[in-house]
N, C-alpha and C. Protein backbone atom coordinates (compact mmCIF):
# COMPACT_ATOMS: atom_id res chain seq x y z
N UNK A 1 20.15 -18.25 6.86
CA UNK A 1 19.15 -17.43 6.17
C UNK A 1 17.79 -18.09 6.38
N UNK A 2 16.78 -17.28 7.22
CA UNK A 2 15.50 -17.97 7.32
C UNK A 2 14.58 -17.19 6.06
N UNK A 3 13.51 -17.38 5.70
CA UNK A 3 12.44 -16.79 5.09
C UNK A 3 11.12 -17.22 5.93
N UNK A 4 10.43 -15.95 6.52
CA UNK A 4 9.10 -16.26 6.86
C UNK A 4 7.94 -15.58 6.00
N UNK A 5 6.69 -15.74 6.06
CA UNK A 5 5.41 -15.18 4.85
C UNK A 5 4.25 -14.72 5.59
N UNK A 6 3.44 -13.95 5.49
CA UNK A 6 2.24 -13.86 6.49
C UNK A 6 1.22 -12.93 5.46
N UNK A 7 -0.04 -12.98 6.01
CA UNK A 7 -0.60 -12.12 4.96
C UNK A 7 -1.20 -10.95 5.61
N UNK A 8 -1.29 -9.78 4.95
CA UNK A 8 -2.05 -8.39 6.34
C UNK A 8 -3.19 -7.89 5.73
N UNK A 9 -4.21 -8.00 6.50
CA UNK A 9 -5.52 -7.45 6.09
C UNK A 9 -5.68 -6.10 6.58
N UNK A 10 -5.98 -5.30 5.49
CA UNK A 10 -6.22 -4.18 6.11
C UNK A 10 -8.03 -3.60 5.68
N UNK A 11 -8.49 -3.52 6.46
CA UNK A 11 -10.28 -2.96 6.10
C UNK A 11 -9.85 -1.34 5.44
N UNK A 12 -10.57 -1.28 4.15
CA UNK A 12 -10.77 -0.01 4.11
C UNK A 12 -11.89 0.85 3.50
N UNK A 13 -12.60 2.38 3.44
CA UNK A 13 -13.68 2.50 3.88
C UNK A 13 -13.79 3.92 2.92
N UNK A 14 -13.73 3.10 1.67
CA UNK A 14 -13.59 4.57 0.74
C UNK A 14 -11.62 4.73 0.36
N UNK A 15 -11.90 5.51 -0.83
CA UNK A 15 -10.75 6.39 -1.30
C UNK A 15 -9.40 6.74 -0.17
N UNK A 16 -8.02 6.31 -0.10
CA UNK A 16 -7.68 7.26 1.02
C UNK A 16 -6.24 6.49 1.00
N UNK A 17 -5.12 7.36 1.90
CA UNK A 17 -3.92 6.09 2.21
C UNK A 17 -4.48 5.86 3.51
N UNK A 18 -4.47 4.49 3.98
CA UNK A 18 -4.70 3.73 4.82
C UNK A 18 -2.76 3.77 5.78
N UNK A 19 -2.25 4.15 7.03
CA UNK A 19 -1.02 3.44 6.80
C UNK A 19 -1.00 2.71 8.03
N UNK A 20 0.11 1.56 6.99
CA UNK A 20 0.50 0.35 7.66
C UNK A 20 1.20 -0.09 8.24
N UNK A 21 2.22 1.11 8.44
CA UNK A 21 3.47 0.81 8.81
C UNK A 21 4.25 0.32 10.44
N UNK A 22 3.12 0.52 11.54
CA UNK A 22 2.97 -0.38 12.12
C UNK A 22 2.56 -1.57 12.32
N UNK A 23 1.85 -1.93 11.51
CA UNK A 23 1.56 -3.62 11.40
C UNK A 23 2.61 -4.46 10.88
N UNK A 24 3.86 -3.51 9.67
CA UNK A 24 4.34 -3.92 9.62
C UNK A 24 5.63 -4.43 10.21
N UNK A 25 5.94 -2.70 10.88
CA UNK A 25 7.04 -3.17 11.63
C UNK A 25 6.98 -4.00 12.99
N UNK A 26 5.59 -4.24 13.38
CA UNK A 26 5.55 -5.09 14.44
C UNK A 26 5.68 -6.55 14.28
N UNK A 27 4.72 -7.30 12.69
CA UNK A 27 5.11 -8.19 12.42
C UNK A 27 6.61 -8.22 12.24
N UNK A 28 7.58 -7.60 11.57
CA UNK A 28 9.23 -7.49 11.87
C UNK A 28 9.57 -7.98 12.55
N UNK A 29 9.33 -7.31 13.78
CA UNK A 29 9.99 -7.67 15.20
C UNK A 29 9.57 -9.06 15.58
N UNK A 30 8.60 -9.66 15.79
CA UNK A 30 8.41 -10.37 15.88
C UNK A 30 9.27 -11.78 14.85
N UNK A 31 9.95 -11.45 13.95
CA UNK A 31 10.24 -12.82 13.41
C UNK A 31 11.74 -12.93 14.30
N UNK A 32 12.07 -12.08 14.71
CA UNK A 32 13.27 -11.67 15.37
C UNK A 32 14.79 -11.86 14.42
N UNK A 33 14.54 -11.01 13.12
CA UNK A 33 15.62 -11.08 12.21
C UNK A 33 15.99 -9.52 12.54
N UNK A 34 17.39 -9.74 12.45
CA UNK A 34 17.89 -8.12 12.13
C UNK A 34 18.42 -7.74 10.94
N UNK A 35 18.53 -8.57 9.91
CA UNK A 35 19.09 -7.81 8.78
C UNK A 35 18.25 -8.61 8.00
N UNK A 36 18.12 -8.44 6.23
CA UNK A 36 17.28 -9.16 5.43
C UNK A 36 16.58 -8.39 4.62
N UNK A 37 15.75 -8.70 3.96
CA UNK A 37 15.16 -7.73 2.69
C UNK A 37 13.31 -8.49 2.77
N UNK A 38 12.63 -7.14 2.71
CA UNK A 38 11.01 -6.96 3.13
C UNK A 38 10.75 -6.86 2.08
N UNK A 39 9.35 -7.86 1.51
CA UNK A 39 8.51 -7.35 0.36
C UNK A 39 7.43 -7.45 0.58
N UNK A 40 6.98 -6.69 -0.34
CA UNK A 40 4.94 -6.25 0.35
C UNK A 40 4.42 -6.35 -1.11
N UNK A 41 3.57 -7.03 -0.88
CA UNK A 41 2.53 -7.03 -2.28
C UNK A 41 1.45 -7.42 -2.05
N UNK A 42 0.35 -6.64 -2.90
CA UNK A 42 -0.82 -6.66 -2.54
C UNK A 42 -1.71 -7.00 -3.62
N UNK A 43 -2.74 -7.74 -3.31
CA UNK A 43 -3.43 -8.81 -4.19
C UNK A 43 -4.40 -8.12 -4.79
N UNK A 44 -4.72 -7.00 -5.41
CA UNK A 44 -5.76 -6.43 -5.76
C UNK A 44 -4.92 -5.50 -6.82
N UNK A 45 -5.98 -5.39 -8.08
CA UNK A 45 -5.67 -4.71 -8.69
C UNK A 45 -6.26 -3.03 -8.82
N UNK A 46 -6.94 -2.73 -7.96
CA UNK A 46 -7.60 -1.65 -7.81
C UNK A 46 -7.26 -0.83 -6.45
N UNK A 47 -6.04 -1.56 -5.77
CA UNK A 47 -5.20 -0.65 -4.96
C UNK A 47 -3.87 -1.13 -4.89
N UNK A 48 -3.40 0.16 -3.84
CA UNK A 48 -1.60 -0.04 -4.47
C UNK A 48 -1.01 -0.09 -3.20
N UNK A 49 0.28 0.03 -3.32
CA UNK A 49 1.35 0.25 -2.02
C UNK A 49 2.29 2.01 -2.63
N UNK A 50 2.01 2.46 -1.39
CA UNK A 50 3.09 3.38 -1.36
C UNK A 50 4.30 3.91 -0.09
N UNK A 51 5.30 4.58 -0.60
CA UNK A 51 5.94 4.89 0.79
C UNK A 51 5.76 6.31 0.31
N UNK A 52 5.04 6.77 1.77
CA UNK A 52 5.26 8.47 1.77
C UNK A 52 5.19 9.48 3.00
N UNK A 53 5.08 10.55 2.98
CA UNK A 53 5.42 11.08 3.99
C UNK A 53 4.43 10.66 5.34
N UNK A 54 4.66 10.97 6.57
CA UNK A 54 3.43 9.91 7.58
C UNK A 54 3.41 11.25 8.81
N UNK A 55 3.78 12.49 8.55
CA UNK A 55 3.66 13.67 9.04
C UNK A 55 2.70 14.76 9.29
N UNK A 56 2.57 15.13 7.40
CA UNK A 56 1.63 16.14 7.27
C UNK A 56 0.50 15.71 6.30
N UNK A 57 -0.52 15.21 6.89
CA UNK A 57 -1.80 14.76 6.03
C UNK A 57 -2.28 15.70 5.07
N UNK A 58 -1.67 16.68 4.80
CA UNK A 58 -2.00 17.34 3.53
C UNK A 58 -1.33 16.36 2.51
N UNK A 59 -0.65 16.08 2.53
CA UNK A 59 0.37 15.39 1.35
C UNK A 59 -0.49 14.29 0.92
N UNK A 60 -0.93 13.14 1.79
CA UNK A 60 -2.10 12.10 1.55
C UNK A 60 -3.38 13.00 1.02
N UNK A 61 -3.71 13.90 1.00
CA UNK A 61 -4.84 14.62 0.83
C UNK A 61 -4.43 15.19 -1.24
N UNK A 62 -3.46 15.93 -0.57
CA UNK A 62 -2.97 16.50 -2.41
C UNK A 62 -2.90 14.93 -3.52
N UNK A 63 -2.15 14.17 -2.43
CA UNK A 63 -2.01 12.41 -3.90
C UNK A 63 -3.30 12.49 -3.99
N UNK A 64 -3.78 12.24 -3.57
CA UNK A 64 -5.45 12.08 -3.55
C UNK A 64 -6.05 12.86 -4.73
N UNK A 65 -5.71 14.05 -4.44
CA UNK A 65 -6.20 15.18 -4.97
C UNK A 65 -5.88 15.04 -6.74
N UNK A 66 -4.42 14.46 -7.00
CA UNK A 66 -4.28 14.88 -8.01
C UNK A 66 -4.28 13.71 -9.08
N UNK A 67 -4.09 12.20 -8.22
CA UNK A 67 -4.57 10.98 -9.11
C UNK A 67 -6.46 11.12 -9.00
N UNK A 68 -7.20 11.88 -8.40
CA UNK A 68 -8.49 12.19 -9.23
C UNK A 68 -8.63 13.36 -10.25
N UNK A 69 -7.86 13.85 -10.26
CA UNK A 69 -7.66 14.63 -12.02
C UNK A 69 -7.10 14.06 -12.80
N UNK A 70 -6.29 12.88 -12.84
CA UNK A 70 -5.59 12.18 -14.16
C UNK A 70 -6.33 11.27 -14.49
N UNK A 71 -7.48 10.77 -13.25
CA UNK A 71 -8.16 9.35 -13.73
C UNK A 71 -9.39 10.13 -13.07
N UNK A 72 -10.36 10.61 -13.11
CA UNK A 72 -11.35 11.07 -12.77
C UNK A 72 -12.47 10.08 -13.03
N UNK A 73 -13.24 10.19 -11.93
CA UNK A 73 -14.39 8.97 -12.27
C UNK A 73 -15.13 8.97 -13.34
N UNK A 74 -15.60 10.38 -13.80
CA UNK A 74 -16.54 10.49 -14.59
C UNK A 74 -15.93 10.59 -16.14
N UNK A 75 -14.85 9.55 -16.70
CA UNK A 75 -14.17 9.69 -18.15
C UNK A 75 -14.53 8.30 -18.38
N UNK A 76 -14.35 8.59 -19.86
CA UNK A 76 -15.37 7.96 -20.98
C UNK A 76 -14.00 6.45 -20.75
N UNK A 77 -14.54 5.69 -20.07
CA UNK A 77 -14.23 4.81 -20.33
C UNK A 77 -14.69 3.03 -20.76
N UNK A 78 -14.13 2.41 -21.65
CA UNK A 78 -14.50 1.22 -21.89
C UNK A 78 -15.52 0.70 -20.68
N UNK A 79 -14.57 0.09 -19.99
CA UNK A 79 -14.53 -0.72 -18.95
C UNK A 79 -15.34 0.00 -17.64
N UNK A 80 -16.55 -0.68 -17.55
CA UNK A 80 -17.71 0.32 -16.30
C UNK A 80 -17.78 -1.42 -15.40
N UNK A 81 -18.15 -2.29 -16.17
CA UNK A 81 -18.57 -3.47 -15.74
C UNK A 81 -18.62 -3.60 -13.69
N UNK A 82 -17.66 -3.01 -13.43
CA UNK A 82 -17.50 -3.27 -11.75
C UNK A 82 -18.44 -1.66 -11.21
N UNK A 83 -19.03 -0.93 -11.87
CA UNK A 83 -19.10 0.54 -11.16
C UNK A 83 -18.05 1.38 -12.05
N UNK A 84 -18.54 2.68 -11.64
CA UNK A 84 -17.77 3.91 -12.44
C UNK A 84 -16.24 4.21 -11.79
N UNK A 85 -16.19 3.70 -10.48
CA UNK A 85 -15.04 3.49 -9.35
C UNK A 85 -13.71 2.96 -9.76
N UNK A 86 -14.30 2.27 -10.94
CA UNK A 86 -13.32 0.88 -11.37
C UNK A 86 -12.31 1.17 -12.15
N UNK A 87 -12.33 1.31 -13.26
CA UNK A 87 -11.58 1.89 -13.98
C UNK A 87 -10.76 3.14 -13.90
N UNK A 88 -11.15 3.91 -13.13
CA UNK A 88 -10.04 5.10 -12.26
C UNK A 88 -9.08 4.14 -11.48
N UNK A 89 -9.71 3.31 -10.91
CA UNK A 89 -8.62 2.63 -9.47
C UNK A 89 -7.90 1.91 -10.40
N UNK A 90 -8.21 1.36 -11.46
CA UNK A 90 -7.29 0.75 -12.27
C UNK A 90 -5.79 1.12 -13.10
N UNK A 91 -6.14 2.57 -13.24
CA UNK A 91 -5.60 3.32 -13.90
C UNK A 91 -4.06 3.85 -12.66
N UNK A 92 -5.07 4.17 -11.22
CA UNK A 92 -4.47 4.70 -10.26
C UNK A 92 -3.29 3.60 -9.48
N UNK A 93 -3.65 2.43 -9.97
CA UNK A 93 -2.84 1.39 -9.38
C UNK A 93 -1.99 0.96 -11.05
N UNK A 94 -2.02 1.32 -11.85
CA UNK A 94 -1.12 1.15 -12.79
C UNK A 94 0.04 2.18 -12.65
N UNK A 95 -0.56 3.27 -12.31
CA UNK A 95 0.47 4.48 -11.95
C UNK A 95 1.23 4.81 -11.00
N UNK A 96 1.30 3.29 -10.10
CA UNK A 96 1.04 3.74 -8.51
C UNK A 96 2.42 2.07 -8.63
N UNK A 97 2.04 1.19 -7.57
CA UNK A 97 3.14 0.47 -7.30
C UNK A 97 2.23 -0.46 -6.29
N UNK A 98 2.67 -2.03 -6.74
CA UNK A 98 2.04 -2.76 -6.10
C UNK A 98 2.93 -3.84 -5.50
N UNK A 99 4.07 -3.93 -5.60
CA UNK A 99 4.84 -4.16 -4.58
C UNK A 99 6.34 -2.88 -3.89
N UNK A 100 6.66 -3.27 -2.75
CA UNK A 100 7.40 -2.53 -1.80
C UNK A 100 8.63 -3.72 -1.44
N UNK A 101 9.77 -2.84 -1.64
CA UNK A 101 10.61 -4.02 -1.21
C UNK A 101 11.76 -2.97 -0.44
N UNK A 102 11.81 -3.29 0.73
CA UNK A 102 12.69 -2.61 1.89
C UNK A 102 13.35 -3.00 2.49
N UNK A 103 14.84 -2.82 2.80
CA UNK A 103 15.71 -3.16 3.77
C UNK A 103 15.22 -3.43 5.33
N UNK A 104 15.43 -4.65 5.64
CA UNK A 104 15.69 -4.31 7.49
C UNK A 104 16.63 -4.66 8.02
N UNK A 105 16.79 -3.81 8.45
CA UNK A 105 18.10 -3.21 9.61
C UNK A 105 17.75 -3.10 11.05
N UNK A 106 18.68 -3.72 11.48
CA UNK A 106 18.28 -4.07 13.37
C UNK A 106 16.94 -4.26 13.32
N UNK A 107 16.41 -5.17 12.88
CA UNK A 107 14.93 -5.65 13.31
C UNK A 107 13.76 -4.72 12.81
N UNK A 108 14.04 -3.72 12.25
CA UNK A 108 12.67 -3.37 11.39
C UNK A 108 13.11 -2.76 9.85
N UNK A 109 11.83 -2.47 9.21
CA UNK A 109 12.20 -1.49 7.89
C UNK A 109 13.09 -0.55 8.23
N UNK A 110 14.00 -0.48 7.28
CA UNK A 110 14.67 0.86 7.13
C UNK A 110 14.10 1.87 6.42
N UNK A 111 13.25 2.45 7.03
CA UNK A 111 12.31 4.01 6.67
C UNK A 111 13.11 5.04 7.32
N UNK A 112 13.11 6.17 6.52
CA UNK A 112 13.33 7.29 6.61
C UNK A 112 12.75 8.16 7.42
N UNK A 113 13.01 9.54 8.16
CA UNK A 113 12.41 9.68 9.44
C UNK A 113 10.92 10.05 8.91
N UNK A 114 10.63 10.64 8.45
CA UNK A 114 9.05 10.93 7.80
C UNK A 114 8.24 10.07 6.68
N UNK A 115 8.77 9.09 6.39
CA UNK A 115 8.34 7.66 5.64
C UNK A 115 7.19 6.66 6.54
N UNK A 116 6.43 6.29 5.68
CA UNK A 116 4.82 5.79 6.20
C UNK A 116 5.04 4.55 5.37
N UNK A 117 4.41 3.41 5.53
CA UNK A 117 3.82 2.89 4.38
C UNK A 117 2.46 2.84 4.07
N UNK A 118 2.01 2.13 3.26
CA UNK A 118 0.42 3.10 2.86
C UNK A 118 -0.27 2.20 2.10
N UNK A 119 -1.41 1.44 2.40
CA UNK A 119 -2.17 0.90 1.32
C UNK A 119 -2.97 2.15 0.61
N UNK A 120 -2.98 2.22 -0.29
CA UNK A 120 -3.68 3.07 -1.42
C UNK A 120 -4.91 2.79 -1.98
N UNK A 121 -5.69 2.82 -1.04
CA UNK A 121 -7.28 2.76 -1.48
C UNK A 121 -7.84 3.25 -2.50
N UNK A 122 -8.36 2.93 -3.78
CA UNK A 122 -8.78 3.90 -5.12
C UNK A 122 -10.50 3.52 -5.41
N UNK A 123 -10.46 2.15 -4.98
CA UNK A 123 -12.27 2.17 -4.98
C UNK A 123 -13.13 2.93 -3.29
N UNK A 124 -14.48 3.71 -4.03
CA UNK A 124 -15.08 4.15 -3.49
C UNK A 124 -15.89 3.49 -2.24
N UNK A 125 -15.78 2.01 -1.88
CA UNK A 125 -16.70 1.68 -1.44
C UNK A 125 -15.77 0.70 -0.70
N UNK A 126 -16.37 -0.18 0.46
CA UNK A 126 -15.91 -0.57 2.24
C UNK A 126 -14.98 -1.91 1.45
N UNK A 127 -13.09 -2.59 1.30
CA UNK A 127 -13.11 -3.41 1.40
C UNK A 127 -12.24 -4.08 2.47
N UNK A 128 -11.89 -5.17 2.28
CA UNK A 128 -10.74 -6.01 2.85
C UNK A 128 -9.38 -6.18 2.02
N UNK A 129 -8.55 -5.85 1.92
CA UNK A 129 -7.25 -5.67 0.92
C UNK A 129 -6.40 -6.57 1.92
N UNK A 130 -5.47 -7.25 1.17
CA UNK A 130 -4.42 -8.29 1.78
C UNK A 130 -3.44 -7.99 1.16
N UNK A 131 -2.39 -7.75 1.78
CA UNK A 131 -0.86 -7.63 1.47
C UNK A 131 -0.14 -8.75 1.65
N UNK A 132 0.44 -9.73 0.94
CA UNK A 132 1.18 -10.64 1.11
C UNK A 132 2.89 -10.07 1.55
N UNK A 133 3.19 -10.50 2.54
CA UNK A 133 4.63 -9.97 3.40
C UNK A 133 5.16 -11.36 3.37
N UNK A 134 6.47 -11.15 2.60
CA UNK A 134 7.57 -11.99 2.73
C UNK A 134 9.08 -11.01 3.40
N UNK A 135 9.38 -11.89 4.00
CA UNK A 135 10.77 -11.47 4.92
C UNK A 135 11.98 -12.61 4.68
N UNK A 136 12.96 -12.49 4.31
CA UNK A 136 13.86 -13.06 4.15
C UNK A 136 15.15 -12.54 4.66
N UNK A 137 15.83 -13.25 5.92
CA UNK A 137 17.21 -12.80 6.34
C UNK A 137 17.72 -13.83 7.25
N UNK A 138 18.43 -12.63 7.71
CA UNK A 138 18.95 -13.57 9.53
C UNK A 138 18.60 -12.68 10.96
């Protein structure tokens, strides 16, 4: 049983799913394990991880659509201190999932045929987000 760790930067440029799921499955391959268990977590509290469809960009468009009606920028909230941005993404990554933990099988994630993975961008403005990737198998 080996365990390897790496960290993935992903730039992102506004609101949106970002997906990752080639970075990840390439780092995969590269450790050259075929079986073992993937976890993804990401160091920010104002974005998330998701798995979702990686087909029809309406679907990234509707999530979008409908975590800005439950957390809308413009609600009366406490907490402004970072921008009006802030406290929605907060809300949106409480509702949302900030680690991913996935099977691999023969050398990559076991995703489903229309499965993406997805950093979940919720602040409005340009950052750098890091996903910490641990892999553990043989």
């Amino acid at each position: 049983m080996r365990q390897v760790t790496h960290t993935l930067s992903t730039e992102t440029n506004g609101p949106g799913l970002y997906e990752i799921t080639g970075s990840v499955v390439e780092w995969c391959r590269k450790q050259g394990m075929q079986e073992g268990l993937l976890t993804l977590f990401i160091r920010h509290t104002s974005a998330s991880l998701t798995i979702q469809e990686n087909a029809d960009p309406d679907v990234r468009h509707d999530l979008q659509d409908f975590f800005n009606r439950i957390a809308p920028q413009n609600g009366s909230y406490r907490h402004s201190a970072e921008g009006p941005d802030d406290m929605p993404a907060h809300i949106k990554t409480a509702l949302t999932q900030v680690q991913l933990t996935i099977p691999l099988l023969n050398g990559a994630p076991a995703l489903g045929t229309w499965q993406g993975i997805y950093l979940f961008e919720h602040r409005h403005h340009r950052h750098t987000r890091r996903v910490a990737v641990h892999l553990m198998g043989d």
